[in-house]
N, C-alpha and C. Protein backbone atom coordinates (compact mmCIF):
# COMPACT_ATOMS: atom_id res chain seq x y z
N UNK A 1 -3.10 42.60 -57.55
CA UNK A 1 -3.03 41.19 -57.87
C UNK A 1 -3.94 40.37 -56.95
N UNK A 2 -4.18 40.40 -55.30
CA UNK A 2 -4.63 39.97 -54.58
C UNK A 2 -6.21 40.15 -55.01
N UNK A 3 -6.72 41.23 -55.71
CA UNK A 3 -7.87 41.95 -56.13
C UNK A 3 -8.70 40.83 -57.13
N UNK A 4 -7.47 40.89 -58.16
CA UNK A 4 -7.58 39.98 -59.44
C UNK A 4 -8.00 38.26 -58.60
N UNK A 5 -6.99 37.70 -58.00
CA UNK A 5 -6.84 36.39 -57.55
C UNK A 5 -8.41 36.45 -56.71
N UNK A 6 -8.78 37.24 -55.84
CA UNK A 6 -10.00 36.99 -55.31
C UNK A 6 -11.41 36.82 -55.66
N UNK A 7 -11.54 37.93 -57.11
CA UNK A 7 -12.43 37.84 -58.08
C UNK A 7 -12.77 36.57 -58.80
N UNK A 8 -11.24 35.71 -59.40
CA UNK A 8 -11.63 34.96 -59.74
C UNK A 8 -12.09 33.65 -58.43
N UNK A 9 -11.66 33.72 -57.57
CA UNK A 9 -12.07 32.87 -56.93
C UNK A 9 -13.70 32.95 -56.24
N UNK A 10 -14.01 34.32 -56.52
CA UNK A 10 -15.80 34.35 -56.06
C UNK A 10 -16.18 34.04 -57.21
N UNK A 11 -15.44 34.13 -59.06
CA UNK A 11 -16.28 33.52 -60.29
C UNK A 11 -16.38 31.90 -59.98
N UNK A 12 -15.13 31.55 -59.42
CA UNK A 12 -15.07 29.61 -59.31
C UNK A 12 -15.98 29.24 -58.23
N UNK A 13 -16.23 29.92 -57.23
CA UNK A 13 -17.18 29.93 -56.15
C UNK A 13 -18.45 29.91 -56.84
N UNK A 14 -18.88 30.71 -57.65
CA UNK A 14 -20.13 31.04 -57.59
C UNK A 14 -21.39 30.46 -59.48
N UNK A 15 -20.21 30.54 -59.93
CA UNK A 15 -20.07 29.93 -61.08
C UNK A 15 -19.49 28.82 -61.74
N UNK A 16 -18.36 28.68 -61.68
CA UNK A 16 -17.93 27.04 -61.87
C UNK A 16 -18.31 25.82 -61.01
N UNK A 17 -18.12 26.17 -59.72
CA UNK A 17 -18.36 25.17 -58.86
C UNK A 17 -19.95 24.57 -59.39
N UNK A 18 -20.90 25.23 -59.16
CA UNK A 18 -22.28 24.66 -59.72
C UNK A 18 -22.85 23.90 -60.97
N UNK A 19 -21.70 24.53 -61.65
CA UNK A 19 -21.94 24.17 -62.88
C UNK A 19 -21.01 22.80 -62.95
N UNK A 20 -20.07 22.66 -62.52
CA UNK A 20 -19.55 21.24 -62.52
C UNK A 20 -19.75 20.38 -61.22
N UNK A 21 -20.55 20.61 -60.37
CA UNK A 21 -21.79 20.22 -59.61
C UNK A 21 -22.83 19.27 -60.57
N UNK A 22 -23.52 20.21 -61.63
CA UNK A 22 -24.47 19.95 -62.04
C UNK A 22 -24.28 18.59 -63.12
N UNK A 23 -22.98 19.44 -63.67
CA UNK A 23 -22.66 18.51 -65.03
C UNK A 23 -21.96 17.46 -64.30
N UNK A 24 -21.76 16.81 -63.42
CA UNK A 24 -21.44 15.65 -62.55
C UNK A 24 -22.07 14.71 -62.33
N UNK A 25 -23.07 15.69 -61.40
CA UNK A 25 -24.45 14.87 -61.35
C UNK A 25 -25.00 14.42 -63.32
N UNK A 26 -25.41 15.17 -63.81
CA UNK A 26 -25.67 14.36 -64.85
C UNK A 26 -25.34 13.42 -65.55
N UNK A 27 -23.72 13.92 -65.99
CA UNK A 27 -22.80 12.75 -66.35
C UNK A 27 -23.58 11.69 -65.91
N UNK A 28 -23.05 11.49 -64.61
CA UNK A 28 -22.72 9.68 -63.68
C UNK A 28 -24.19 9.48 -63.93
N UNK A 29 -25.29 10.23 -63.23
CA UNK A 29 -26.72 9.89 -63.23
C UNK A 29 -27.23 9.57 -64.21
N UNK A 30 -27.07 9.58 -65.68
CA UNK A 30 -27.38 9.79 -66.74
C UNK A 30 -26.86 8.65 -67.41
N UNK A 31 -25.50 9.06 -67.85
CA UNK A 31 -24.71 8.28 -68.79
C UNK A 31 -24.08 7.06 -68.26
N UNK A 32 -24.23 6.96 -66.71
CA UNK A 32 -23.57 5.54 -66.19
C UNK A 32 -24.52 4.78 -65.80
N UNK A 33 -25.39 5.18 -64.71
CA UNK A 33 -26.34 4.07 -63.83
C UNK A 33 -27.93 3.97 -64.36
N UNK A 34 -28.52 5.45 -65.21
CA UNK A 34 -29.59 4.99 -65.43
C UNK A 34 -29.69 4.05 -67.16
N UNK A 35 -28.82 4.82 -67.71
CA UNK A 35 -28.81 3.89 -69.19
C UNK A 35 -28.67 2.71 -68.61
N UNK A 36 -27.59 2.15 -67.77
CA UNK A 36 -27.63 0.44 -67.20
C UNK A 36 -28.84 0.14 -66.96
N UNK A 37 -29.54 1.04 -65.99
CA UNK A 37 -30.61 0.32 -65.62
C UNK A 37 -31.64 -0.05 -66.17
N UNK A 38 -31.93 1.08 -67.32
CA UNK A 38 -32.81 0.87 -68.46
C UNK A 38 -32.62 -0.40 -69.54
N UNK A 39 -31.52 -0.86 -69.39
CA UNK A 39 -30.57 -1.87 -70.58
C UNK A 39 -31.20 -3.52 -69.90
N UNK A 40 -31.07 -2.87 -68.24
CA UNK A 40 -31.57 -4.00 -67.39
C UNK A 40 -32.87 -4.17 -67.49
N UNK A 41 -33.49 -3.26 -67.17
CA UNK A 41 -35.05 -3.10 -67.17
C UNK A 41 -35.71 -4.02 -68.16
N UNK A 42 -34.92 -3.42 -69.90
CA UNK A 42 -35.73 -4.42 -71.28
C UNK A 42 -35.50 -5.78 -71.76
N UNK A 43 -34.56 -6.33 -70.84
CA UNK A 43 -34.56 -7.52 -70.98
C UNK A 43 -34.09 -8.06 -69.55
N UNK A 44 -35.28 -8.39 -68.62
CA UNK A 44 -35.27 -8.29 -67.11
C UNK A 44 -34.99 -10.10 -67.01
N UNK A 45 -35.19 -10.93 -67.57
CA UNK A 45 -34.96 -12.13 -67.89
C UNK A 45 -32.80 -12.58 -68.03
N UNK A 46 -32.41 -11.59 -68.71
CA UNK A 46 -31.27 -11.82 -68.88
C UNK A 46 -30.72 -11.25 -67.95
N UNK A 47 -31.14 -10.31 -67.49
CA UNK A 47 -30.45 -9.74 -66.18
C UNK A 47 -30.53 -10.53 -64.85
N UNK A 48 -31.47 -11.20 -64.65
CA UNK A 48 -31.13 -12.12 -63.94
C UNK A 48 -30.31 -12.92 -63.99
N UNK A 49 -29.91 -13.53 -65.46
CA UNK A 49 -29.21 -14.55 -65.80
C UNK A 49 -27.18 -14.17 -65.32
N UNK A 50 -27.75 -13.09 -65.48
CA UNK A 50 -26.42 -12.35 -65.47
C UNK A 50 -26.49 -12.51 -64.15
N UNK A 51 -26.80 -11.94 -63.04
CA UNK A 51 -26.58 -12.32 -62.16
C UNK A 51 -26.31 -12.92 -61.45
N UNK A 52 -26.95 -14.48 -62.11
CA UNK A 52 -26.81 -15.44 -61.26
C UNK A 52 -25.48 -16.68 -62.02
N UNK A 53 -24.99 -15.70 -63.34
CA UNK A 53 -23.86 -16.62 -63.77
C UNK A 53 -22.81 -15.24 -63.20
N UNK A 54 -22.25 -14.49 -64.54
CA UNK A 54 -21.44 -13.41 -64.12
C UNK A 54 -21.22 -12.19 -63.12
N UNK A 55 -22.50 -11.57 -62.50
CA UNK A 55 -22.44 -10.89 -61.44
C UNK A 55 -22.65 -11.05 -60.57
N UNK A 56 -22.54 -12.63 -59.87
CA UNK A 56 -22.87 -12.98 -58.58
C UNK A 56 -22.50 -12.30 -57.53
N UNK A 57 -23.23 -11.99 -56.77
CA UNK A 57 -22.75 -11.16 -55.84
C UNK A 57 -23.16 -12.63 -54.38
N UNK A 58 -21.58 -12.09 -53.25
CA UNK A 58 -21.98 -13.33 -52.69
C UNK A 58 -23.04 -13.35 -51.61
N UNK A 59 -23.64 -12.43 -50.88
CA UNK A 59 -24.36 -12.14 -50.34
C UNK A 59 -25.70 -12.26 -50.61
N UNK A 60 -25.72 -12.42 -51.32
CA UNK A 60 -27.41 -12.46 -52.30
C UNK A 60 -27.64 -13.11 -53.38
N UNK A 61 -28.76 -13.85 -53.57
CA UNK A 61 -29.55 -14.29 -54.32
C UNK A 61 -29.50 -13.85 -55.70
N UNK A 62 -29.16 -14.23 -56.59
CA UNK A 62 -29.16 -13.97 -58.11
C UNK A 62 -30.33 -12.79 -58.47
N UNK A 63 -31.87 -13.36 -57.82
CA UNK A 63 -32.97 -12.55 -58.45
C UNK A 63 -33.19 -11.31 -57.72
N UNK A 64 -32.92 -11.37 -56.47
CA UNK A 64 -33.16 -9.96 -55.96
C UNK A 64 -31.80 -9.37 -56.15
N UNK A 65 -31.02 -9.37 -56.05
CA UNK A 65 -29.53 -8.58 -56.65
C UNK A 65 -29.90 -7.91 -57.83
N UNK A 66 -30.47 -8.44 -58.75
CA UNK A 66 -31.20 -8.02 -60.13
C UNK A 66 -31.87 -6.79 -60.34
N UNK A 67 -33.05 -7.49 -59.14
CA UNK A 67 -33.98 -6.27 -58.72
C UNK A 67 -33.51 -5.27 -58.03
N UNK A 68 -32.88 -5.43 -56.78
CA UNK A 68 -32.02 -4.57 -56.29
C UNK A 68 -31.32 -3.11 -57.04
N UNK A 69 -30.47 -4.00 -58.20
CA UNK A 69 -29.93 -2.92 -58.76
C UNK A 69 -30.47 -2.08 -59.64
N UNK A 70 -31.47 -2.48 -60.34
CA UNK A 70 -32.02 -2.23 -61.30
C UNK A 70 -32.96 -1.07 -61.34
N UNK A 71 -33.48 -1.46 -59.74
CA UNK A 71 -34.12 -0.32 -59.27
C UNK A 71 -33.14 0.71 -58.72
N UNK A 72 -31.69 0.21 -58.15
CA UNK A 72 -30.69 1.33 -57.64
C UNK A 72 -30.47 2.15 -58.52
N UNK A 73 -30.32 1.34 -59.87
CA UNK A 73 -29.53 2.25 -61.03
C UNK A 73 -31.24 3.09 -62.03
N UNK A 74 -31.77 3.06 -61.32
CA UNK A 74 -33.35 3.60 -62.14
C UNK A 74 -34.16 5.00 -61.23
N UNK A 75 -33.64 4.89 -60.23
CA UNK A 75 -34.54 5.93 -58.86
C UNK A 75 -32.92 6.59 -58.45
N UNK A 76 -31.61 5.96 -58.08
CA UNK A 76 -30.65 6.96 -57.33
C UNK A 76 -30.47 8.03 -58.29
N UNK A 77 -30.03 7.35 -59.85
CA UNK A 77 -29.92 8.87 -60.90
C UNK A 77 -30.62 9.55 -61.02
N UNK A 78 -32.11 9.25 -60.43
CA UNK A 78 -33.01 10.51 -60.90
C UNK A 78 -32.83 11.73 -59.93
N UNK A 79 -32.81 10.92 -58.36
CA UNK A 79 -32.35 11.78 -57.60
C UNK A 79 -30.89 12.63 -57.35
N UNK A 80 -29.96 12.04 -58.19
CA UNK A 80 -28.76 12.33 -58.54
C UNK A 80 -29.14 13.43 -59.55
N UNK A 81 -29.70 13.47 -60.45
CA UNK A 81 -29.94 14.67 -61.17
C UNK A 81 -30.24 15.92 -60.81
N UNK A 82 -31.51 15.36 -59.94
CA UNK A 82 -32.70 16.32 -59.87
C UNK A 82 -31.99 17.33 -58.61
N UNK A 83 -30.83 16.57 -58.17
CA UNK A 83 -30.31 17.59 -56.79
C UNK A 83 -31.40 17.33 -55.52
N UNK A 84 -31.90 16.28 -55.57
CA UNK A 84 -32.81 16.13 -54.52
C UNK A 84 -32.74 14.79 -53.93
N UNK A 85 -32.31 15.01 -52.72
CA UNK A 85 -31.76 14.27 -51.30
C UNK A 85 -30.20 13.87 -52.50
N UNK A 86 -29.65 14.31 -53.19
CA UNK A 86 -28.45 14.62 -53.34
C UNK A 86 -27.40 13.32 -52.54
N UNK A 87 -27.15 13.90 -51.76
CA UNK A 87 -26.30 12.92 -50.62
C UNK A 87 -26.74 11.50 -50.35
N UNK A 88 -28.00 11.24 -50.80
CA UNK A 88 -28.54 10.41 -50.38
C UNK A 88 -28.55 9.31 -51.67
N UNK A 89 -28.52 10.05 -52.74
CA UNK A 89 -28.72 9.19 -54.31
C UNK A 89 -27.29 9.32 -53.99
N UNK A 90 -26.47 9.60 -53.88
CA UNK A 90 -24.67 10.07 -53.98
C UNK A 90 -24.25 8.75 -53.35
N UNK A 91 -24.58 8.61 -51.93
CA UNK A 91 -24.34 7.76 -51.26
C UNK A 91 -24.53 5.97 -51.78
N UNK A 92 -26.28 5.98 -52.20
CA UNK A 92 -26.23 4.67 -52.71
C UNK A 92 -25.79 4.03 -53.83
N UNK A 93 -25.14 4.94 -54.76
CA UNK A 93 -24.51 4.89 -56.46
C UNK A 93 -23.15 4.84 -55.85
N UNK A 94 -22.59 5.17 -54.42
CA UNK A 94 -21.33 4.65 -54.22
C UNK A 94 -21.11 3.32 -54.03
N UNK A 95 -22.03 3.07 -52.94
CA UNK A 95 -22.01 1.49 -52.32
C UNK A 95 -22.63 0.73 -53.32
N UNK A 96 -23.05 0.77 -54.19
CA UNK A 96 -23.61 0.11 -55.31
C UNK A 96 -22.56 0.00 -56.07
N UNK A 97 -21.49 1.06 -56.83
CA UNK A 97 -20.20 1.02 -57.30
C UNK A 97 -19.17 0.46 -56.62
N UNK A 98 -19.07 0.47 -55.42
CA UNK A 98 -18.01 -0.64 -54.94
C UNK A 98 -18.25 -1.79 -54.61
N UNK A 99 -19.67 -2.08 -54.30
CA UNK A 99 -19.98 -3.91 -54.31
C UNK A 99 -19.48 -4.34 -55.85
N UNK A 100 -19.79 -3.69 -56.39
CA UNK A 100 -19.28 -3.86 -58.36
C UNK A 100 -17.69 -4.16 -58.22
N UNK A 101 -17.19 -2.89 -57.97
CA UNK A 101 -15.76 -3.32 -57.97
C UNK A 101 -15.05 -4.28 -57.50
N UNK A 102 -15.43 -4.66 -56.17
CA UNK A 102 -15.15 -5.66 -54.80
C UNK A 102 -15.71 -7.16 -55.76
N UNK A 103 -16.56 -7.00 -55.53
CA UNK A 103 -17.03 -8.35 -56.18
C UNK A 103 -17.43 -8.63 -57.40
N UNK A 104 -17.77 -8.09 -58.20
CA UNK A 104 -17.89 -8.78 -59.56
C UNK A 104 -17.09 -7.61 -60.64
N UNK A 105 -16.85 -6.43 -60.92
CA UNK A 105 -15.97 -6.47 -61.95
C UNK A 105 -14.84 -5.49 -62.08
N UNK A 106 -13.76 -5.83 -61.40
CA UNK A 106 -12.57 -5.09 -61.31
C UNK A 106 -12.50 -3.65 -62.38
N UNK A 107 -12.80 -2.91 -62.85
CA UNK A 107 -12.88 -2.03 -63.59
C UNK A 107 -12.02 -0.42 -62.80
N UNK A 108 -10.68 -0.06 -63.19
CA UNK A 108 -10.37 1.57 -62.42
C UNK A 108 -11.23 2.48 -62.99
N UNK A 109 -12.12 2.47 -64.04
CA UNK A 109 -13.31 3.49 -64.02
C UNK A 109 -14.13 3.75 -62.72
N UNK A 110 -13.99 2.94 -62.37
CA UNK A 110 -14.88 2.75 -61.00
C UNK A 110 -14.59 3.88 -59.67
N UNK A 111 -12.83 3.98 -59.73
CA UNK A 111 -12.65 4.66 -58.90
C UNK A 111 -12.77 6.25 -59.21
N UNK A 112 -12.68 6.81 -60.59
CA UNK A 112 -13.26 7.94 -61.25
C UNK A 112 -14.53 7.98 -60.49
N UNK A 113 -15.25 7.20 -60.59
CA UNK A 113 -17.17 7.28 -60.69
C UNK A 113 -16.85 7.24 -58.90
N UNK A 114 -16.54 6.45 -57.87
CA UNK A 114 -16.56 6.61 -56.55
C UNK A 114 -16.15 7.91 -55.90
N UNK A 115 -14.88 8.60 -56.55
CA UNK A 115 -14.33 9.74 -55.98
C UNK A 115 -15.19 10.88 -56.35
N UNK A 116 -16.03 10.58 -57.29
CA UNK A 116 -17.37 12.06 -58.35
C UNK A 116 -18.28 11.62 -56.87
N UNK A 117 -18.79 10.18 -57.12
CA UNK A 117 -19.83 9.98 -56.24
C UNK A 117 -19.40 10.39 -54.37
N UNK A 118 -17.94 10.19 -54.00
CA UNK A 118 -17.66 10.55 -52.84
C UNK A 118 -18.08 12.01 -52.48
N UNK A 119 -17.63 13.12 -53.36
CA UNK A 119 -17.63 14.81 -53.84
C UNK A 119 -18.85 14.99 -53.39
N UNK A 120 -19.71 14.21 -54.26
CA UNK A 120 -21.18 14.79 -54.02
C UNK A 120 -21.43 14.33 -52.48
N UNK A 121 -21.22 12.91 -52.19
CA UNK A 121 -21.76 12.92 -50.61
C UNK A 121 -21.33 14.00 -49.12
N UNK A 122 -20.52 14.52 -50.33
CA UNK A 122 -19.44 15.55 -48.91
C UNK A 122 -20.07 16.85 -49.42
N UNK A 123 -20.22 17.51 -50.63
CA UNK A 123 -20.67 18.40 -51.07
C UNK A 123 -22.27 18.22 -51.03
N UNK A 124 -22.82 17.94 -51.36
CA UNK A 124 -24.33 17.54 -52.01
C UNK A 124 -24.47 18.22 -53.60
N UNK A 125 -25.71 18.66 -53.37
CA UNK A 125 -26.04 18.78 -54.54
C UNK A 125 -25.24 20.43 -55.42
N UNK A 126 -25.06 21.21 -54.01
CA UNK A 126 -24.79 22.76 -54.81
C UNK A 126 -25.89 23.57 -55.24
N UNK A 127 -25.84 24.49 -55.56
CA UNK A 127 -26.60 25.89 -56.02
C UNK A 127 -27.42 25.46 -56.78
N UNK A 128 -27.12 24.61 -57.93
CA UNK A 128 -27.98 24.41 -58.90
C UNK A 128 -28.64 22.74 -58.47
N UNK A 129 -29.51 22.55 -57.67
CA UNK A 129 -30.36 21.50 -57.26
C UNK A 129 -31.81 21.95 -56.57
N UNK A 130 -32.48 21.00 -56.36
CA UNK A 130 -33.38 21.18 -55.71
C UNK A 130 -33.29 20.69 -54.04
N UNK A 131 -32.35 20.19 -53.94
CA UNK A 131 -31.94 20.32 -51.90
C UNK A 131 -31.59 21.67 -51.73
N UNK A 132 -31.26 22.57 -52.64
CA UNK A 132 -30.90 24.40 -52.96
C UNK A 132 -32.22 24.99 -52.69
N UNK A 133 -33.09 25.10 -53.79
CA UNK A 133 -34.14 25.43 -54.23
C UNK A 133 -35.26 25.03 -52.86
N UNK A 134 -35.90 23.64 -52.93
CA UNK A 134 -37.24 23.37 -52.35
C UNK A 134 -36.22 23.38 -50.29
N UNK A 135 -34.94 22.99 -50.04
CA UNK A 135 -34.57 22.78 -48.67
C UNK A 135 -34.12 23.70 -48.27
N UNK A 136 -33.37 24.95 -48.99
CA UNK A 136 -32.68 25.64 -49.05
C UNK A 136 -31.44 25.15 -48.13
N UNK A 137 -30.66 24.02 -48.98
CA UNK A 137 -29.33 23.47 -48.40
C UNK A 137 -28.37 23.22 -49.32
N UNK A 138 -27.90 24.73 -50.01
CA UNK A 138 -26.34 24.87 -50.75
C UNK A 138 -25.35 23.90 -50.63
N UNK A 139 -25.18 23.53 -49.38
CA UNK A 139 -23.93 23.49 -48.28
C UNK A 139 -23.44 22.33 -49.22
């Protein structure tokens, strides 16, 4: 039994873990922050507007908050994908998700997307990235 129980735990080790690593990173990188950012990107006029009526953030200026994010949610997912600096795209799609929550839009999806995005900053990218591949840093 101990035989059985260990096996599967070098398949979840070695195989699941990466793979829901990977499909994580894509999810959030993909389907949450870069579609926004792209949505932002084609009408860069209203996104300001938005900013400076509904997503005020209080720290900042309507137009660079705009820019700010737009570029957060356009460059962190790619690196969120690609598994490269990992921790580092992980990190700013958090603090970018909780200025959201904190200040402009109460949403508990948020804390789903912070605790994925926390995982990765503690994990990184995993087996299947390129901090793996080009750094050789699994960890």
């Amino acid at each position: 039994m101990i035989k059985l129980y260990d096996a599967f735990c070098n398949f979840c080790a070695t195989v699941v873990a990466p793979l829901a690593n990977l499909a994580a990173r894509i999810y959030l990188g993909w389907s949450i922050f870069f579609v926004s950012g792209l949505a932002k990107l084609d009408d860069f006029e209203e996104t300001v507007e938005l900013f400076d009526d509904d997503f005020a953030v209080p720290f900042l200026p309507a137009e660079p908050a705009a820019y700010l994010a737009t570029a957060g949610e356009l460059v962190l997912p790619i690196l969120l994908i690609a598994g490269l600096f990992t921790r580092i795209g992980a990190l700013g799609l958090l603090v970018m998700t909780a200025v959201i929550q904190i200040f402009v839009l109460q949403d508990p999806q948020h804390y789903l997307w912070m605790l994925v995005l926390g995982l990765l900053v503690g994990y990184g990218g995993g087996k299947l990235s390129l901090d793996n591949i080009v750094l050789g840093r699994a960890k």
